[in-house]
PDB file of N, CA and C in Angstrom:
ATOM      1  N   UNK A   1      -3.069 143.120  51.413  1.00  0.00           N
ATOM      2  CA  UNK A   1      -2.859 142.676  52.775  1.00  0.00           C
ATOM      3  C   UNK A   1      -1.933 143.662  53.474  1.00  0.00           C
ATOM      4  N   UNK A   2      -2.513 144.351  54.328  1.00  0.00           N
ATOM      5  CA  UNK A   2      -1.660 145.519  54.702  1.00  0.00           C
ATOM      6  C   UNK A   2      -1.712 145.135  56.486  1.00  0.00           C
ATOM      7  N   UNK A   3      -2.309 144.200  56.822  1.00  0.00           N
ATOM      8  CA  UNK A   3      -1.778 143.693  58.252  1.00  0.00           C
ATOM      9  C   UNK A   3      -1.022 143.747  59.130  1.00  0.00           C
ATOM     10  N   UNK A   4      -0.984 144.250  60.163  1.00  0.00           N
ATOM     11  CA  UNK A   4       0.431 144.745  60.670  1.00  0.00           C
ATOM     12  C   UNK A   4       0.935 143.194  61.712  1.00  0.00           C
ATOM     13  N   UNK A   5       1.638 142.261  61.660  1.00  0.00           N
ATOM     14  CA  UNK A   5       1.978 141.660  62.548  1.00  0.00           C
ATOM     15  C   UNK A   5       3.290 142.055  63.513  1.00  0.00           C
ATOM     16  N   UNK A   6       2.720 141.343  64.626  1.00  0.00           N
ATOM     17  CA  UNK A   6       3.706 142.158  65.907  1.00  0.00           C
ATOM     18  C   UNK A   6       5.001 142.214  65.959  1.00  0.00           C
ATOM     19  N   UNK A   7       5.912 142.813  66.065  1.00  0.00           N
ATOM     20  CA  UNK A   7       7.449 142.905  65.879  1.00  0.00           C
ATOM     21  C   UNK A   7       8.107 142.574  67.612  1.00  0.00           C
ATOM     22  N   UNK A   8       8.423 141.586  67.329  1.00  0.00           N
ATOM     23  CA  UNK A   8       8.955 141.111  68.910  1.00  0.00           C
ATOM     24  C   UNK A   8      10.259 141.573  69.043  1.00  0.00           C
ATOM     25  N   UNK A   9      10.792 142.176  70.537  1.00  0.00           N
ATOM     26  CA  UNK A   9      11.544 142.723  70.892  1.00  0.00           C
ATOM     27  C   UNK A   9      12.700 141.258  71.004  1.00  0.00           C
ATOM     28  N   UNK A  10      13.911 141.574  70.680  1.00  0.00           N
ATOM     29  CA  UNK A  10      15.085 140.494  70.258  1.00  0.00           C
ATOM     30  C   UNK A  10      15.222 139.521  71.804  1.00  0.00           C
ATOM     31  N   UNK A  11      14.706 140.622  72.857  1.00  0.00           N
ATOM     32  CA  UNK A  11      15.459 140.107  74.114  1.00  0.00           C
ATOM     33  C   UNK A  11      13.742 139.928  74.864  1.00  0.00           C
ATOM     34  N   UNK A  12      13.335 139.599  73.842  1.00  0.00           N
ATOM     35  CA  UNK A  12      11.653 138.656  74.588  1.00  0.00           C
ATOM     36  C   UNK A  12      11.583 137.679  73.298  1.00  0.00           C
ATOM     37  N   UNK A  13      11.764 136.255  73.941  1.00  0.00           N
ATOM     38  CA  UNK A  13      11.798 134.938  73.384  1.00  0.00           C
ATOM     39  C   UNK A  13      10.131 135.087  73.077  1.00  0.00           C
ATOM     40  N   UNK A  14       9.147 135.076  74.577  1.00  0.00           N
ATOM     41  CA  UNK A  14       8.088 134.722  74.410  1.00  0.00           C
ATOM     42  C   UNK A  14       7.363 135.544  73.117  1.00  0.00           C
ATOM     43  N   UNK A  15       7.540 136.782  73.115  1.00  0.00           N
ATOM     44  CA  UNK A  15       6.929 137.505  71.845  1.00  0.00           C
ATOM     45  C   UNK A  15       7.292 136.940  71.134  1.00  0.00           C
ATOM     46  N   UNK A  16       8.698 137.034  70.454  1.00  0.00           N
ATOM     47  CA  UNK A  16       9.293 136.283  69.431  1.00  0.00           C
ATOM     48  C   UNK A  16       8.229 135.050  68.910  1.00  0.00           C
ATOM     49  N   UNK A  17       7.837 134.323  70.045  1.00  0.00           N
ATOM     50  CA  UNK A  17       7.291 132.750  69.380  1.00  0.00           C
ATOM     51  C   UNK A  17       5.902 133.493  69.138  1.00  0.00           C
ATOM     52  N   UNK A  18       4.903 134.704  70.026  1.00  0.00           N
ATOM     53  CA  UNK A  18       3.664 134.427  69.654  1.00  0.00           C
ATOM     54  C   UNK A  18       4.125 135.312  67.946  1.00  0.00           C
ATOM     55  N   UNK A  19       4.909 136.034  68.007  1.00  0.00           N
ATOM     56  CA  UNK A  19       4.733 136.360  66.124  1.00  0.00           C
ATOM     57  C   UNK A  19       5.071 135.052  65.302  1.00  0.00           C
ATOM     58  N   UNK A  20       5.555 134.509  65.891  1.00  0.00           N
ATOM     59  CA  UNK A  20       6.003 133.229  65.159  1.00  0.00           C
ATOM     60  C   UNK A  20       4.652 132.748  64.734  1.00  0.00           C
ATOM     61  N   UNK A  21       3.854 132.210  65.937  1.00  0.00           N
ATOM     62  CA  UNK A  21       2.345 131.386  66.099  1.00  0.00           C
ATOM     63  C   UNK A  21       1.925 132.957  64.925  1.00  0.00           C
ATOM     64  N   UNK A  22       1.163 133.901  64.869  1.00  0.00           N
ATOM     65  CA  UNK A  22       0.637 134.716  64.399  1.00  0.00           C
ATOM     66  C   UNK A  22       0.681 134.649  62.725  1.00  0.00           C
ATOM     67  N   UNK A  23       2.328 134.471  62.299  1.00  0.00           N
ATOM     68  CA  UNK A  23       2.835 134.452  60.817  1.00  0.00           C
ATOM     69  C   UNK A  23       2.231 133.135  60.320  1.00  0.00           C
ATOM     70  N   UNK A  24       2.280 131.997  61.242  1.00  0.00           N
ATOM     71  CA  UNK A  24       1.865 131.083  60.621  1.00  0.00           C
ATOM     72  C   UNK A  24       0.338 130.571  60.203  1.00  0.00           C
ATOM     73  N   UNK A  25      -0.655 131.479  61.022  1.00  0.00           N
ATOM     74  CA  UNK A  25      -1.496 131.428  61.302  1.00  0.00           C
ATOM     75  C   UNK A  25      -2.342 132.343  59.455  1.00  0.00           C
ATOM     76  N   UNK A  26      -1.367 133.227  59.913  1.00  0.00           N
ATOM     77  CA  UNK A  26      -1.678 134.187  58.584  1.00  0.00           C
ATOM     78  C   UNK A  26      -1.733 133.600  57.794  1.00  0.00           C
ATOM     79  N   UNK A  27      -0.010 132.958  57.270  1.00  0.00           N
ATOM     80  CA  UNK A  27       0.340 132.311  55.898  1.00  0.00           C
ATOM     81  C   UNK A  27      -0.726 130.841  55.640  1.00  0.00           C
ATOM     82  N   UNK A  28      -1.059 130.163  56.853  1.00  0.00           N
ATOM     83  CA  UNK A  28      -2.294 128.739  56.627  1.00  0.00           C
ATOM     84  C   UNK A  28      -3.626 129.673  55.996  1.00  0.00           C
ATOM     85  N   UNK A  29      -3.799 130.624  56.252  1.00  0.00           N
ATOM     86  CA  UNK A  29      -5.419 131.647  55.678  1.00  0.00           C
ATOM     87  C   UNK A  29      -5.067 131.749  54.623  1.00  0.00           C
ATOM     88  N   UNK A  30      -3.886 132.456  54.025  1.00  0.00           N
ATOM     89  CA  UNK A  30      -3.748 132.655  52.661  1.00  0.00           C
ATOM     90  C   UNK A  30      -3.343 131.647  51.430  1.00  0.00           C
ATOM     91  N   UNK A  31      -2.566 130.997  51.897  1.00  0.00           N
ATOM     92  CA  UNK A  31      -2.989 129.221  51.583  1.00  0.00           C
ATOM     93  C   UNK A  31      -3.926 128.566  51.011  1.00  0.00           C
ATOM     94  N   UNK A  32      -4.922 128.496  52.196  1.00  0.00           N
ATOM     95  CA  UNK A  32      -6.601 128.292  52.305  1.00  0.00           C
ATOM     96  C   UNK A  32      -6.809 129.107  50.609  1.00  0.00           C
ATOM     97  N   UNK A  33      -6.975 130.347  51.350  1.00  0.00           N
ATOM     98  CA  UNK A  33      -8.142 131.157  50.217  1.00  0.00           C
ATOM     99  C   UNK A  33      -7.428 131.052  48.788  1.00  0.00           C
ATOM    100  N   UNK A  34      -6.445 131.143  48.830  1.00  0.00           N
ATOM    101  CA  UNK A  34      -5.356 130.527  47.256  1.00  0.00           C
ATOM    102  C   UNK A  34      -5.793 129.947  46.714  1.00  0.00           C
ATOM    103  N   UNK A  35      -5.678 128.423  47.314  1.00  0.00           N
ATOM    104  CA  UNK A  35      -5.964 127.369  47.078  1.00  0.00           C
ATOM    105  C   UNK A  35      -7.805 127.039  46.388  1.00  0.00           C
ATOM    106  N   UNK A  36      -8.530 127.501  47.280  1.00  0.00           N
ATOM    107  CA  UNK A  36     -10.029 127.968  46.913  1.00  0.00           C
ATOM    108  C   UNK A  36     -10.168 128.685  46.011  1.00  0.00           C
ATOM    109  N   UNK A  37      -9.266 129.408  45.692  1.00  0.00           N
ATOM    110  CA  UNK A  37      -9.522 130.657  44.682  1.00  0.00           C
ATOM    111  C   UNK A  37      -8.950 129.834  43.465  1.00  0.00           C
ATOM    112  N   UNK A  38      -8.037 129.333  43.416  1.00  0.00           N
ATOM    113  CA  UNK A  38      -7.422 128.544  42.463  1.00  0.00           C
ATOM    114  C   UNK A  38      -8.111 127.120  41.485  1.00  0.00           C
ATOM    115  N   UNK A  39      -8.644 126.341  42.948  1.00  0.00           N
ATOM    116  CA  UNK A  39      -9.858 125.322  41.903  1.00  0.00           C
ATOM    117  C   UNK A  39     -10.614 126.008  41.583  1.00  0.00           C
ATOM    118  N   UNK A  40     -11.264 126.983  41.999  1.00  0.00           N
ATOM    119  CA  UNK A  40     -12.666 128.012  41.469  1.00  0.00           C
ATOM    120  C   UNK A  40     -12.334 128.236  40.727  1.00  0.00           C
ATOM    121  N   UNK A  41     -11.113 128.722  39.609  1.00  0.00           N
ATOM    122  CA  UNK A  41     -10.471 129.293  38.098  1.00  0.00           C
ATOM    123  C   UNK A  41     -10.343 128.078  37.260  1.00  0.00           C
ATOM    124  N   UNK A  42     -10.342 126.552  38.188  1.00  0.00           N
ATOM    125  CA  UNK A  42     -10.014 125.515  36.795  1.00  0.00           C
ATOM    126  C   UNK A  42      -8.786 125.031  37.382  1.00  0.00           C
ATOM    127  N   UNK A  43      -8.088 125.300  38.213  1.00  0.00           N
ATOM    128  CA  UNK A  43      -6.570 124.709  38.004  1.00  0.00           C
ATOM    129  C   UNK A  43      -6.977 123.235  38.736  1.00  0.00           C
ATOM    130  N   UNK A  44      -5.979 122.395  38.081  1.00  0.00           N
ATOM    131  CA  UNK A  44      -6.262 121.259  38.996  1.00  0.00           C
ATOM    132  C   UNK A  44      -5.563 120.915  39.864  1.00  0.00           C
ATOM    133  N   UNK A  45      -5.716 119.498  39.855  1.00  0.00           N
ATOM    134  CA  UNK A  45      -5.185 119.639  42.024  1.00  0.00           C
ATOM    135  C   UNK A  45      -3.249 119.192  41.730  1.00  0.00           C
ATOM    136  N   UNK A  46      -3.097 119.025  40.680  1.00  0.00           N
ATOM    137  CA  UNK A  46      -1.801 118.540  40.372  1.00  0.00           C
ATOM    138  C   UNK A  46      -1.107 120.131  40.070  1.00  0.00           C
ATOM    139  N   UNK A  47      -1.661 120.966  39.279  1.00  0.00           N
ATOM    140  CA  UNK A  47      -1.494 122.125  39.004  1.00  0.00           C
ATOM    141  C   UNK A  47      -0.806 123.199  40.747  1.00  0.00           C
ATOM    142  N   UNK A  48      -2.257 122.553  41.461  1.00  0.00           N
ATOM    143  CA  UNK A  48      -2.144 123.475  42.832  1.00  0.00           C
ATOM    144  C   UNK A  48      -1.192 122.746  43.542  1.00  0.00           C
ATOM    145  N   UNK A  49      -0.759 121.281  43.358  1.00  0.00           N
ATOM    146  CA  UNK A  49       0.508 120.544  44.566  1.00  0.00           C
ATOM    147  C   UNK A  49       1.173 121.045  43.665  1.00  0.00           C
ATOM    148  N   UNK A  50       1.971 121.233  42.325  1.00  0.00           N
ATOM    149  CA  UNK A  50       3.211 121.421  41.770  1.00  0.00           C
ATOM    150  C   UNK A  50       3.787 123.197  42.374  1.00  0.00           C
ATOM    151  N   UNK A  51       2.518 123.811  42.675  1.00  0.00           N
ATOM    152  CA  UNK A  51       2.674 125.207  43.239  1.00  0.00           C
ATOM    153  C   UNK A  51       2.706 125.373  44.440  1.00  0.00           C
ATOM    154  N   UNK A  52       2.332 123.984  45.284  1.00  0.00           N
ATOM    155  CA  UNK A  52       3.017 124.353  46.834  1.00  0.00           C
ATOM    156  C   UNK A  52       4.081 123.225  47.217  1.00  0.00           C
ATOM    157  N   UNK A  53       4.758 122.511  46.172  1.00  0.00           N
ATOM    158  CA  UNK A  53       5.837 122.335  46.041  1.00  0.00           C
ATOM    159  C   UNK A  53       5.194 120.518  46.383  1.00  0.00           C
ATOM    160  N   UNK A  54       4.229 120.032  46.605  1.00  0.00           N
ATOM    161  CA  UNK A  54       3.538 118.783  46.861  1.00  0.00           C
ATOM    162  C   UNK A  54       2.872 117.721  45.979  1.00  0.00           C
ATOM    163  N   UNK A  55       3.009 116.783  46.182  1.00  0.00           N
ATOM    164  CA  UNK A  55       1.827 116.171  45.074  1.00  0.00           C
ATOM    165  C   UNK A  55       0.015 116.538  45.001  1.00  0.00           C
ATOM    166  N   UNK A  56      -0.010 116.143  44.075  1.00  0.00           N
ATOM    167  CA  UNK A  56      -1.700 116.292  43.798  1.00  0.00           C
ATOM    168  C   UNK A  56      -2.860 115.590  44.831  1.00  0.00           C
ATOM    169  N   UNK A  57      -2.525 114.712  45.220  1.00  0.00           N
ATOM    170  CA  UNK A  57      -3.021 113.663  46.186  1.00  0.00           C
ATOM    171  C   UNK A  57      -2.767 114.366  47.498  1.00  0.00           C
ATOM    172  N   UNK A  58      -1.497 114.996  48.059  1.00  0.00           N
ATOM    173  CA  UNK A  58      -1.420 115.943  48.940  1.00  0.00           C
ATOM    174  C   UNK A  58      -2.337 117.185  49.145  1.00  0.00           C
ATOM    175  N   UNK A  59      -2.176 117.452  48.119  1.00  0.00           N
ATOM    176  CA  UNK A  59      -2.738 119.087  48.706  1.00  0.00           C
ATOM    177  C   UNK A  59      -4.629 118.505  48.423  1.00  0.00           C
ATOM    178  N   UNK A  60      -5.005 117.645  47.505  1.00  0.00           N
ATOM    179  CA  UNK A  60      -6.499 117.242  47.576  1.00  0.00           C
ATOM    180  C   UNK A  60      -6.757 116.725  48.954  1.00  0.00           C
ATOM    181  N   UNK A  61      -5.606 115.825  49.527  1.00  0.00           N
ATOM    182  CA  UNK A  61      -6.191 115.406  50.689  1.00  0.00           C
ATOM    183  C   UNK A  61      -6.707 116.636  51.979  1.00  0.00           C
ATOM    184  N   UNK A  62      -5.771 117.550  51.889  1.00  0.00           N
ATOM    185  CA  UNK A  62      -5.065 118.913  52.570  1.00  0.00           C
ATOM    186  C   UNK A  62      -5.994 120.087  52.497  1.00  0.00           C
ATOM    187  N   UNK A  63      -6.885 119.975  51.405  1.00  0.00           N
ATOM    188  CA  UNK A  63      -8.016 121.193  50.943  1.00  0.00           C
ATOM    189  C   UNK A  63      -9.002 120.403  50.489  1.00  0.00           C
ATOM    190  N   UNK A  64      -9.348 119.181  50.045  1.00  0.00           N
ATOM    191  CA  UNK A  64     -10.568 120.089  49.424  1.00  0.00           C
ATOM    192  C   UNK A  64     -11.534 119.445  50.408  1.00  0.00           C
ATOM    193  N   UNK A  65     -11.483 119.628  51.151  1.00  0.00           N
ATOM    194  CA  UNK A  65     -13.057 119.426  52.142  1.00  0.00           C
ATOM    195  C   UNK A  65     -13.265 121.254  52.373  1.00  0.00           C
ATOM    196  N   UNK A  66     -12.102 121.899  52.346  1.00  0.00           N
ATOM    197  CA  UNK A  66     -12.498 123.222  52.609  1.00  0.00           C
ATOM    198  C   UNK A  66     -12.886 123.758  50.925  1.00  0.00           C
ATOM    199  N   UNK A  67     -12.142 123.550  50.295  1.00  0.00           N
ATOM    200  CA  UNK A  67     -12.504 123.672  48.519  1.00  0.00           C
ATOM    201  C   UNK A  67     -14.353 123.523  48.808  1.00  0.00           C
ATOM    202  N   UNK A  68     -14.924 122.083  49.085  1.00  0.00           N
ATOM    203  CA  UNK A  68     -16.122 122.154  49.109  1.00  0.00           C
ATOM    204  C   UNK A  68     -17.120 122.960  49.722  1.00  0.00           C
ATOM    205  N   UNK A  69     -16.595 122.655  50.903  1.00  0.00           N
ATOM    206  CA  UNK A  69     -17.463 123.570  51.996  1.00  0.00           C
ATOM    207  C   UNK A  69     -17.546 125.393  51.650  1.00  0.00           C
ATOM    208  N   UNK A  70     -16.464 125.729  51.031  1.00  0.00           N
ATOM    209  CA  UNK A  70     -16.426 127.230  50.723  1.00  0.00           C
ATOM    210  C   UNK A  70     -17.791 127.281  48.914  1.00  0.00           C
ATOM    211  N   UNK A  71     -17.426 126.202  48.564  1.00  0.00           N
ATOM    212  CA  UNK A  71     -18.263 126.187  47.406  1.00  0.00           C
ATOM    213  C   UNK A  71     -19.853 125.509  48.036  1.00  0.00           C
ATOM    214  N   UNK A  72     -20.028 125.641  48.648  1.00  0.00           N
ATOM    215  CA  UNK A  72     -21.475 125.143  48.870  1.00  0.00           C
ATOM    216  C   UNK A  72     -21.633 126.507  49.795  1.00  0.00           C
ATOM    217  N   UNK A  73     -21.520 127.010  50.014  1.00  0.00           N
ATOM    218  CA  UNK A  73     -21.464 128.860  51.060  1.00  0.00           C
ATOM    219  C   UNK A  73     -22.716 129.023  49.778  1.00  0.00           C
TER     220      UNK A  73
END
Protein backbone atom coordinates (compact mmCIF):
# COMPACT_ATOMS: atom_id res chain seq x y z
CA UNK A 1 0.00 0.00 0.00
CA UNK A 2 2.01 2.81 -1.14
CA UNK A 3 -1.00 5.43 -1.31
CA UNK A 4 -0.26 8.76 -0.84
CA UNK A 5 -2.95 10.44 1.48
CA UNK A 6 -3.24 14.24 1.58
CA UNK A 7 -1.13 16.11 4.16
CA UNK A 8 -3.26 19.04 5.41
CA UNK A 9 -1.73 22.28 6.01
CA UNK A 10 -1.89 22.91 10.19
CA UNK A 11 -3.65 26.32 9.55
CA UNK A 12 -6.54 24.66 7.17
CA UNK A 13 -9.04 22.92 9.63
CA UNK A 14 -11.11 22.03 6.50
CA UNK A 15 -8.23 19.87 4.86
CA UNK A 16 -7.29 18.63 8.10
CA UNK A 17 -10.96 16.92 8.41
CA UNK A 18 -11.14 15.83 4.56
CA UNK A 19 -7.68 13.69 5.43
CA UNK A 20 -9.34 12.79 8.39
CA UNK A 21 -12.69 11.52 6.20
CA UNK A 22 -9.94 9.96 3.57
CA UNK A 23 -7.80 7.84 6.51
CA UNK A 24 -10.87 6.51 7.60
CA UNK A 25 -12.20 5.62 4.55
CA UNK A 26 -8.89 3.77 3.74
CA UNK A 27 -8.51 2.00 7.14
CA UNK A 28 -12.79 0.66 6.74
CA UNK A 29 -11.25 -1.00 3.00
CA UNK A 30 -8.52 -2.61 4.68
CA UNK A 31 -10.58 -3.91 7.43
CA UNK A 32 -13.08 -5.15 4.85
CA UNK A 33 -10.48 -7.07 2.72
CA UNK A 34 -8.67 -8.46 6.14
CA UNK A 35 -11.42 -9.55 7.40
CA UNK A 36 -12.48 -11.45 3.91
CA UNK A 37 -9.15 -12.57 3.54
CA UNK A 38 -9.13 -13.96 6.98
CA UNK A 39 -12.51 -16.24 6.94
CA UNK A 40 -11.24 -17.35 3.41
CA UNK A 41 -7.92 -18.97 5.46
CA UNK A 42 -10.30 -20.67 8.23
CA UNK A 43 -10.09 -18.20 11.03
CA UNK A 44 -13.20 -17.93 12.82
CA UNK A 45 -15.36 -15.16 13.64
CA UNK A 46 -14.23 -15.25 17.39
CA UNK A 47 -10.60 -15.53 16.13
CA UNK A 48 -11.34 -12.25 13.76
CA UNK A 49 -13.40 -10.15 16.91
CA UNK A 50 -10.46 -11.12 19.41
CA UNK A 51 -8.17 -9.31 16.53
CA UNK A 52 -10.22 -6.23 16.19
CA UNK A 53 -10.43 -6.03 19.74
CA UNK A 54 -14.59 -7.13 19.57
CA UNK A 55 -16.67 -10.01 20.14
CA UNK A 56 -17.45 -12.72 17.66
CA UNK A 57 -21.11 -11.83 17.31
CA UNK A 58 -19.75 -8.24 16.54
CA UNK A 59 -17.60 -8.39 13.89
CA UNK A 60 -20.14 -11.49 12.23
CA UNK A 61 -22.81 -9.06 12.53
CA UNK A 62 -20.26 -6.18 10.99
CA UNK A 63 -18.89 -8.47 7.92
CA UNK A 64 -20.18 -11.19 6.94
CA UNK A 65 -22.84 -10.14 4.52
CA UNK A 66 -19.70 -8.69 2.80
CA UNK A 67 -17.64 -12.12 3.76
CA UNK A 68 -20.57 -13.60 1.53
CA UNK A 69 -21.13 -11.44 -1.14
CA UNK A 70 -17.20 -11.29 -1.90
CA UNK A 71 -17.41 -15.22 -1.81
CA UNK A 72 -20.15 -15.67 -4.23
CA UNK A 73 -18.00 -12.99 -6.86
Amino acid sequence: MTEQLPRPDSQDPGAAFAAVVALRRKANRLEVDTVVEAIGQGWTWAAVGEALGISAQAAHKKFAATVRARAAR
